[in-house]
Protein backbone atom coordinates (compact mmCIF):
# COMPACT_ATOMS: atom_id res chain seq x y z
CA UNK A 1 1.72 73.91 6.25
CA UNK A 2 0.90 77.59 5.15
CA UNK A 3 -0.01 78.73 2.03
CA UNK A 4 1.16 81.61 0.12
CA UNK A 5 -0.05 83.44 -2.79
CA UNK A 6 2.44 85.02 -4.92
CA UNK A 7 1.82 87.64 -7.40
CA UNK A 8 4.40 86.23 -10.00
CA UNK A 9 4.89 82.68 -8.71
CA UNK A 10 1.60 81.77 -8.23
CA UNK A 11 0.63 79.55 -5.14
CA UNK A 12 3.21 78.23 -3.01
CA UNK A 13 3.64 75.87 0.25
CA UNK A 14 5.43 76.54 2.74
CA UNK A 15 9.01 74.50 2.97
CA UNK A 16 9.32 72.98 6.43
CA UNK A 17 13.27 72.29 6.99
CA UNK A 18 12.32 68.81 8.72
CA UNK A 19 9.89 67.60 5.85
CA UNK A 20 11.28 64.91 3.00
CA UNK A 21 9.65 66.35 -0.57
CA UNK A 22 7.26 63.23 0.15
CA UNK A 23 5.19 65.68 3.19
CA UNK A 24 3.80 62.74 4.80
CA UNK A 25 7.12 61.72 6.10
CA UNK A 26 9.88 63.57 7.69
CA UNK A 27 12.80 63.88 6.17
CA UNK A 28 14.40 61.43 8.91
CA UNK A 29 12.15 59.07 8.51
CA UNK A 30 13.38 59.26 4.61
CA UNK A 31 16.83 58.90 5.71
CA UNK A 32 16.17 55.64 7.77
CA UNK A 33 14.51 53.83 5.13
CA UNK A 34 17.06 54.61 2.44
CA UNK A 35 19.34 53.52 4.86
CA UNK A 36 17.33 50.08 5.44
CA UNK A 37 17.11 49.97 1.14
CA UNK A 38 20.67 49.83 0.95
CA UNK A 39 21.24 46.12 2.55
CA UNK A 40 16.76 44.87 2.10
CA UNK A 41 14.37 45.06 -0.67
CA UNK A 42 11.90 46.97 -0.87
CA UNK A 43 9.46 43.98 0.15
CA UNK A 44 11.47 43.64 3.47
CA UNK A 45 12.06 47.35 3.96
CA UNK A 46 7.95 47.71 3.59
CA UNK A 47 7.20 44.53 5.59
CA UNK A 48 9.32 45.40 8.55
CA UNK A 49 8.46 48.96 8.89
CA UNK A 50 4.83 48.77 7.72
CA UNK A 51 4.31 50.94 5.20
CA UNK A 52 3.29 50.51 1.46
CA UNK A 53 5.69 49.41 -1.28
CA UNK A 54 5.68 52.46 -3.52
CA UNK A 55 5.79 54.73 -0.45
CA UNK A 56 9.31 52.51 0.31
CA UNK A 57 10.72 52.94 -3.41
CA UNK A 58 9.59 57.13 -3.19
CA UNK A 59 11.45 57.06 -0.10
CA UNK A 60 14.52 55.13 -1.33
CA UNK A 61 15.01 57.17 -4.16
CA UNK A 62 14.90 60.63 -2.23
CA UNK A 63 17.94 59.16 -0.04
CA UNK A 64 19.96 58.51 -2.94
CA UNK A 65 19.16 61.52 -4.60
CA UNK A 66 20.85 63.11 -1.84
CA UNK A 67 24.00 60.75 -1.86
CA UNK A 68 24.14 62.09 -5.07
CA UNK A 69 23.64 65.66 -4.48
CA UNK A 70 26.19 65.61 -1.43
CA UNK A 71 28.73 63.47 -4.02
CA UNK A 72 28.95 66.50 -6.41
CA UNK A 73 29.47 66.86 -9.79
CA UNK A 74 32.08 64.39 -10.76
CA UNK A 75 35.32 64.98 -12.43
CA UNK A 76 37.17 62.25 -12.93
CA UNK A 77 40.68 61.96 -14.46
CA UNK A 78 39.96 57.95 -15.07
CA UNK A 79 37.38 56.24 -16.44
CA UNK A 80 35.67 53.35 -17.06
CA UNK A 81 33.26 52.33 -19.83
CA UNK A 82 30.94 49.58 -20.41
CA UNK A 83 27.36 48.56 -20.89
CA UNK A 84 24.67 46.77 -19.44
CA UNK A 85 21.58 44.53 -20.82
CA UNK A 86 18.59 46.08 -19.34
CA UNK A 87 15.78 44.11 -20.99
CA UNK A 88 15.91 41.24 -23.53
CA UNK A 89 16.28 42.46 -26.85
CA UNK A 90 19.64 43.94 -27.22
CA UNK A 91 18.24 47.09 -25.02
CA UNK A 92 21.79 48.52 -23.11
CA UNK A 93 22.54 51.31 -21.74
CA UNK A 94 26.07 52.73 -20.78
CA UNK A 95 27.68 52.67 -17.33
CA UNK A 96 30.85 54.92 -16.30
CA UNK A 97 32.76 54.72 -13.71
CA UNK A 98 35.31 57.09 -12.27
CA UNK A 99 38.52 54.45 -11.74
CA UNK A 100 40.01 56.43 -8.92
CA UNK A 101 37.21 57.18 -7.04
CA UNK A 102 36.31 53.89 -7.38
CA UNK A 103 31.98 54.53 -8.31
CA UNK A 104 29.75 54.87 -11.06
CA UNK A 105 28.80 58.17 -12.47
CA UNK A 106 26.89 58.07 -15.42
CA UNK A 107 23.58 55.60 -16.66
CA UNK A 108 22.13 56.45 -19.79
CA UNK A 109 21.72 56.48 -23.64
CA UNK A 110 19.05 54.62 -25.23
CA UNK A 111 21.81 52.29 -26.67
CA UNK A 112 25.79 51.86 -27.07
CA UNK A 113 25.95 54.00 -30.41
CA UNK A 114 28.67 56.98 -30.56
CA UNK A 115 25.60 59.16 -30.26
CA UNK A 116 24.77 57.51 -26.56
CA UNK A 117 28.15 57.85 -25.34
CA UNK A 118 28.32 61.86 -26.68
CA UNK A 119 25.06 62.03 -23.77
CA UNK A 120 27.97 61.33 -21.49
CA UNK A 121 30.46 63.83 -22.24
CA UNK A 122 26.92 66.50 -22.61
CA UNK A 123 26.29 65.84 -19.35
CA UNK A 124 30.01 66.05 -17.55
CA UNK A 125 30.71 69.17 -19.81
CA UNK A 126 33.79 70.52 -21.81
CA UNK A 127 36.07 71.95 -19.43
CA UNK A 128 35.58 68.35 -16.93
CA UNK A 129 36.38 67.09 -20.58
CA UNK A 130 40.02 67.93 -20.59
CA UNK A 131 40.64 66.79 -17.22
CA UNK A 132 40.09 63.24 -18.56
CA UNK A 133 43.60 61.07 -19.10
CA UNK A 134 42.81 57.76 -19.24
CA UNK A 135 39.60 55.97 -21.01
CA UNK A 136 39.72 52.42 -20.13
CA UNK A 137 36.79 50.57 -22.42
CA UNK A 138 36.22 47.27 -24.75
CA UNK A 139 37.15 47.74 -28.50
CA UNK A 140 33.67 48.86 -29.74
CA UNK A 141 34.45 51.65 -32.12
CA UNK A 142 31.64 53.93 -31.76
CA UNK A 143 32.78 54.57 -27.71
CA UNK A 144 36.08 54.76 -28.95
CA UNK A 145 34.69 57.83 -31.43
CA UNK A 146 33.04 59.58 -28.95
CA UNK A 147 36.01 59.65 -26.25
CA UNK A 148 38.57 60.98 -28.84
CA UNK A 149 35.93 63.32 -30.17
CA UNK A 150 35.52 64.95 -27.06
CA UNK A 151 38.69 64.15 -24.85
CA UNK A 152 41.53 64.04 -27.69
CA UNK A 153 43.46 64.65 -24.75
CA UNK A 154 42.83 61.15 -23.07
CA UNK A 155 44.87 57.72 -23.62
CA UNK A 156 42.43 54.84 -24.90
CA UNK A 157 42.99 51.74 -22.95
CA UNK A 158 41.48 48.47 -24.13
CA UNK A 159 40.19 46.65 -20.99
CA UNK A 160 42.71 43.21 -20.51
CA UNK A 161 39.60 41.62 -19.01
CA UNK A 162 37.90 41.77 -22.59
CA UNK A 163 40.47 40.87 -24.58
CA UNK A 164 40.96 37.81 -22.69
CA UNK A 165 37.32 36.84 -22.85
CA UNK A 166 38.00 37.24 -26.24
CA UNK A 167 40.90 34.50 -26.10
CA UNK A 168 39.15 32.45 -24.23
CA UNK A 169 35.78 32.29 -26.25
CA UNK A 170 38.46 31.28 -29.10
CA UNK A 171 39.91 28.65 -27.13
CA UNK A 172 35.97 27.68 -26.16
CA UNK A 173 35.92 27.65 -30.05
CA UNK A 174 38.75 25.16 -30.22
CA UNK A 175 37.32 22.98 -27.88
CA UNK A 176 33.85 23.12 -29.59
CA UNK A 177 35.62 22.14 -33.45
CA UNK A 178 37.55 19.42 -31.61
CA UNK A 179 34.53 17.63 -29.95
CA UNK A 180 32.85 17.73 -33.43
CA UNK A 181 36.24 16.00 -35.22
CA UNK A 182 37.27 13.32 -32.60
CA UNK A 183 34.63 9.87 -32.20
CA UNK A 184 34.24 7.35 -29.69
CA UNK A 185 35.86 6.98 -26.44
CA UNK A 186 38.43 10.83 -27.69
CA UNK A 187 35.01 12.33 -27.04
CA UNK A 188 34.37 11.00 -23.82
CA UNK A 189 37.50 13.53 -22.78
CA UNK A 190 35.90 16.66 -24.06
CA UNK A 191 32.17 16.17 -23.02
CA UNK A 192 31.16 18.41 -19.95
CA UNK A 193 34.53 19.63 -19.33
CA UNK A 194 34.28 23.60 -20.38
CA UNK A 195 34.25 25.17 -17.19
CA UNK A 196 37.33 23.17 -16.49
CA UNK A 197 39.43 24.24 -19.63
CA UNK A 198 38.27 27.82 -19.19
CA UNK A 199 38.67 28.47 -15.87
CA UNK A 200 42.21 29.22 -14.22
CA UNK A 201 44.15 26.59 -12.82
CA UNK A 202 44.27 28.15 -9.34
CA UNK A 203 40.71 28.00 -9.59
CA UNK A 204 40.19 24.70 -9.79
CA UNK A 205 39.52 21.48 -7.21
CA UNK A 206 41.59 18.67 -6.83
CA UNK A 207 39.39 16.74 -9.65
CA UNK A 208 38.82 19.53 -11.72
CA UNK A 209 42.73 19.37 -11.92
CA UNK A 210 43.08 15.55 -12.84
CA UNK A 211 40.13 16.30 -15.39
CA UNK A 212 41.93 19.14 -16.90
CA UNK A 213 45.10 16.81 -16.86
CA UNK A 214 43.43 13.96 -18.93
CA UNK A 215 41.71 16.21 -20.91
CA UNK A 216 45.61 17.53 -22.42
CA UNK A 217 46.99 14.49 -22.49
CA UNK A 218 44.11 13.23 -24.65
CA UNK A 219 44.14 15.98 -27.22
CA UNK A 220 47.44 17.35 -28.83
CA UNK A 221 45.29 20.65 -30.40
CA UNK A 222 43.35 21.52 -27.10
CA UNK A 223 46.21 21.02 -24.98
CA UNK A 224 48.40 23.82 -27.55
CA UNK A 225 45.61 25.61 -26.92
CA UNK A 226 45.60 26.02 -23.77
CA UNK A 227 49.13 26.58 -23.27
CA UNK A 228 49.05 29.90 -25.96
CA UNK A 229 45.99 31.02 -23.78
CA UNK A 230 47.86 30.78 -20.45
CA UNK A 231 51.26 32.08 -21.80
CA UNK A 232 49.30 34.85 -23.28
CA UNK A 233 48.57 36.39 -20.10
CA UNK A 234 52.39 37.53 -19.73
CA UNK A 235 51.45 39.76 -22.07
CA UNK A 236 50.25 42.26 -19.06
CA UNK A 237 53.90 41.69 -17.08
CA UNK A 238 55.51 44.32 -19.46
CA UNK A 239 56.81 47.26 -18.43
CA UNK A 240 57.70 48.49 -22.03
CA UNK A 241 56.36 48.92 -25.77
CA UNK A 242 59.14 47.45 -27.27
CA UNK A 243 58.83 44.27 -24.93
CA UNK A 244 55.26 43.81 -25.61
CA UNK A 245 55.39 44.36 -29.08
CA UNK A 246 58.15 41.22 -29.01
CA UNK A 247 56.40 39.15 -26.74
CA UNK A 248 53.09 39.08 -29.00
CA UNK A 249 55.13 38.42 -32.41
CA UNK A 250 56.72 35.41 -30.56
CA UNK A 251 53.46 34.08 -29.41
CA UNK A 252 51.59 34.93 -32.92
CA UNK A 253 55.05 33.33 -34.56
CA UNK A 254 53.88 29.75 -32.16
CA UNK A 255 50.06 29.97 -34.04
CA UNK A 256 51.89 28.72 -37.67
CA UNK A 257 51.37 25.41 -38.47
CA UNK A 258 49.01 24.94 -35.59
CA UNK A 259 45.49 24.81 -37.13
CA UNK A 260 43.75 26.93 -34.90
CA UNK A 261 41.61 29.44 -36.73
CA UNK A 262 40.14 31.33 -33.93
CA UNK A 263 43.14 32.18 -32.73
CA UNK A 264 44.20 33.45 -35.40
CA UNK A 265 41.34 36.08 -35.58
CA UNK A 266 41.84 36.83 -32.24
CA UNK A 267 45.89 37.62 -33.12
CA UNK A 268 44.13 39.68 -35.69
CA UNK A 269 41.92 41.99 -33.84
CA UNK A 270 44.64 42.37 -30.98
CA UNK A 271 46.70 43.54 -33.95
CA UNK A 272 44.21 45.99 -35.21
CA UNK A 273 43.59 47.70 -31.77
CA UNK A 274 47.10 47.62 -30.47
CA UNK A 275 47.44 51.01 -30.22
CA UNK A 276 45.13 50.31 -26.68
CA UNK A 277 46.46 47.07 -25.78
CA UNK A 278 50.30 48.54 -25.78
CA UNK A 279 49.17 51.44 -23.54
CA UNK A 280 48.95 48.94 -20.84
CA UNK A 281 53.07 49.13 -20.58
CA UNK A 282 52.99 52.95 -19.04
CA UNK A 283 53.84 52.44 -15.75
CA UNK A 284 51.09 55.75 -15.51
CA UNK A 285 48.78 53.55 -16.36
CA UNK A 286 48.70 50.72 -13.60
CA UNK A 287 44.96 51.56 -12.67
CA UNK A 288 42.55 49.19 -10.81
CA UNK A 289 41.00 47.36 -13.77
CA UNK A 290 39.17 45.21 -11.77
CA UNK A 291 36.68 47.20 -10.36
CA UNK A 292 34.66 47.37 -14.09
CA UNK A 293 34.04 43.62 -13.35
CA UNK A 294 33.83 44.20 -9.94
CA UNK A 295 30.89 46.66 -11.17
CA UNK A 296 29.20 44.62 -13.56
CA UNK A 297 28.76 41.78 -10.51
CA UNK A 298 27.32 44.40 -8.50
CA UNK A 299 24.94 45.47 -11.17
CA UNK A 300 23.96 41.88 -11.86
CA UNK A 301 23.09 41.62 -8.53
CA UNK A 302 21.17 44.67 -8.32
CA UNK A 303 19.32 44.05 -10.99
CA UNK A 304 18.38 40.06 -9.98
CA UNK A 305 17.24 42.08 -6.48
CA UNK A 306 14.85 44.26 -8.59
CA UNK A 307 13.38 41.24 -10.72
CA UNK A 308 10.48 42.78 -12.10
CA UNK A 309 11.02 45.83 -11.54
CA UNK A 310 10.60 48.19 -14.24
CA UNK A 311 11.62 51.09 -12.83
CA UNK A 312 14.69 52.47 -14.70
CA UNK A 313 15.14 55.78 -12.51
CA UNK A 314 15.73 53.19 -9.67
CA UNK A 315 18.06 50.97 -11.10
CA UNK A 316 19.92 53.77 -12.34
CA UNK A 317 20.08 55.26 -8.74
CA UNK A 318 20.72 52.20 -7.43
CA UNK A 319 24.24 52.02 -9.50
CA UNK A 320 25.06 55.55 -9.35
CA UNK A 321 25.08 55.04 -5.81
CA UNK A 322 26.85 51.89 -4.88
CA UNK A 323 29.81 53.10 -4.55
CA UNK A 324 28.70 55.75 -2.53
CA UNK A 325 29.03 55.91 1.38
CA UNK A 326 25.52 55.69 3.43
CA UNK A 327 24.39 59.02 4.71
């Protein structure tokens, strides 16, 4: 390539259309292997072709730089908001999605403090901002903050998926309380049998079913439990505030009398942050929930893929673009 010397610039190489920025390989070449990176590892990817392991990653990383560059600056009218464990040590960093486009669009903060999430709204800027309607996220205040801060506009929605993990670590609670209360052959019922009391029915095999039967029928306080835990879940089936609102004083009216504390402070906190569990009934607000889950499973996979890998610019291009079609 040819040189130039520029009076202001300085020295400057000459840009060759058909180059990748990596100038030993063309910028085809670049394009195949990120292509091969999307479905191998790197190992593979390096093994198969022949070439060296970092010269794989540089190569992966300049094709999903250009997903991203083709994908545009997002503006979504939907989103998603949760965080991921990065390291051990309570290290996280925030992941959101755009709902209706269905992909991730933002990795970053150093943490999931109100200051992390303003990085987010920095970086889609005010007048993308207002275009925001919906925020769907757990009930951790400081992301909460941030979003009404900066989109006042935008409906809060508390992700069902959380608040139901929340029920069921209560009912996991329960189970644990029980085990510790009942002797002899009453704990022979409750030993071992978690996954089968917190998974759904559906979900089950045929002796997972008869275990979860004689599990019930053994113990009166699990088996009320349980039935508050499934017959919570019609929460979600109304279409209006007013129905909600009575549904969830009937089913808080059933906890009296019943003895079980962490239900109780779960019937608390929904009670506290109902504002964004009501805001579920707008039938405007039927959105895809799923995919945040759907999104964490693809992260955890992503990340089990990169297993010692500690570059962060890669994992966070890896997510960014996973939702993203090949080139």
């Amino acid at each position: 390539m040819r040189r130039v010397r520029c009076a202001t610039c300085g020295v400057k190489n000459e840009k060759l259309a058909f180059l990748s920025d990596n100038t030993k390989y063309t910028l085809r070449f670049a394009m195949q292997i990120g292509g091969l990176c999307r479905v191998m590892t790197i190992a593979d990817v390096a093994r198969l072709m022949r070439l060296d392991w970092h010269a794989v990653k540089d190569l992966s990383k300049l094709y999903m730089r250009e997903q991203l560059r083709l994908a545009g600056h997002p503006k979504p009218r939907v989103i998603g908001v949760d965080e991921i464990s990065v390291r051990k040590g309570h290290s996280y960093r925030i992941v959101v999605s755009d709902l209706e486009a269905r992909r991730a669009i933002w990795f970053g903060g150093e943490g999931r403090t109100e200051a992390d999430m303003d990085l987010f709204f920095a970086f889609l800027v005010k007048k993308n901002n207002k275009l925001i309607r919906i925020a769907v996220m757990d009930m951790w205040k400081p992301f909460r903050n941030s979003t009404l801060r900066h989109a006042p506009q935008a409906t809060i929605l508390f992700d069902k998926f959380h608040i139901v993990k929340h029920l069921s670590d209560a009912l996991d609670a329960v189970r644990r309380s029980e085990y510790k209360r009942v002797v002899g052959d009453d704990r022979s019922f409750i030993k071992g049998q978690r996954y089968v009391l917190l998974s759904r029915r559906e979900n089950l095999s045929d002796d997972g079913r008869k275990n979860l039967e004689r599990l019930l029928v053994a113990n009166a306080r699990l088996n009320v439990a349980y039935l508050l835990r499934e017959q919570f879940e019609q929460l979600w089936d109304y279409a209006s505030a007013s129905g909600m609102r009575a549904f969830f004083d009937a089913w808080r009216q059933q906890l009296r009398g019943q003895d079980l504390g962490p239900y109780e402070k779960f019937a608390a906190m929904v009670e506290k942050h109902w504002d964004g569990v009501v805001a579920h009934s707008q039938p405007t607000h039927q959105i895809p929930l799923g995919f945040v889950e759907g999104l964490n499973n693809k992260i955890r996979v992503i990340q089990r893929r990169a297993y010692g890998l500690r570059d962060e610019e890669y994992l966070k291009l890896k997510i960014l673009t996973s939702g993203l079609p090949p080139l």
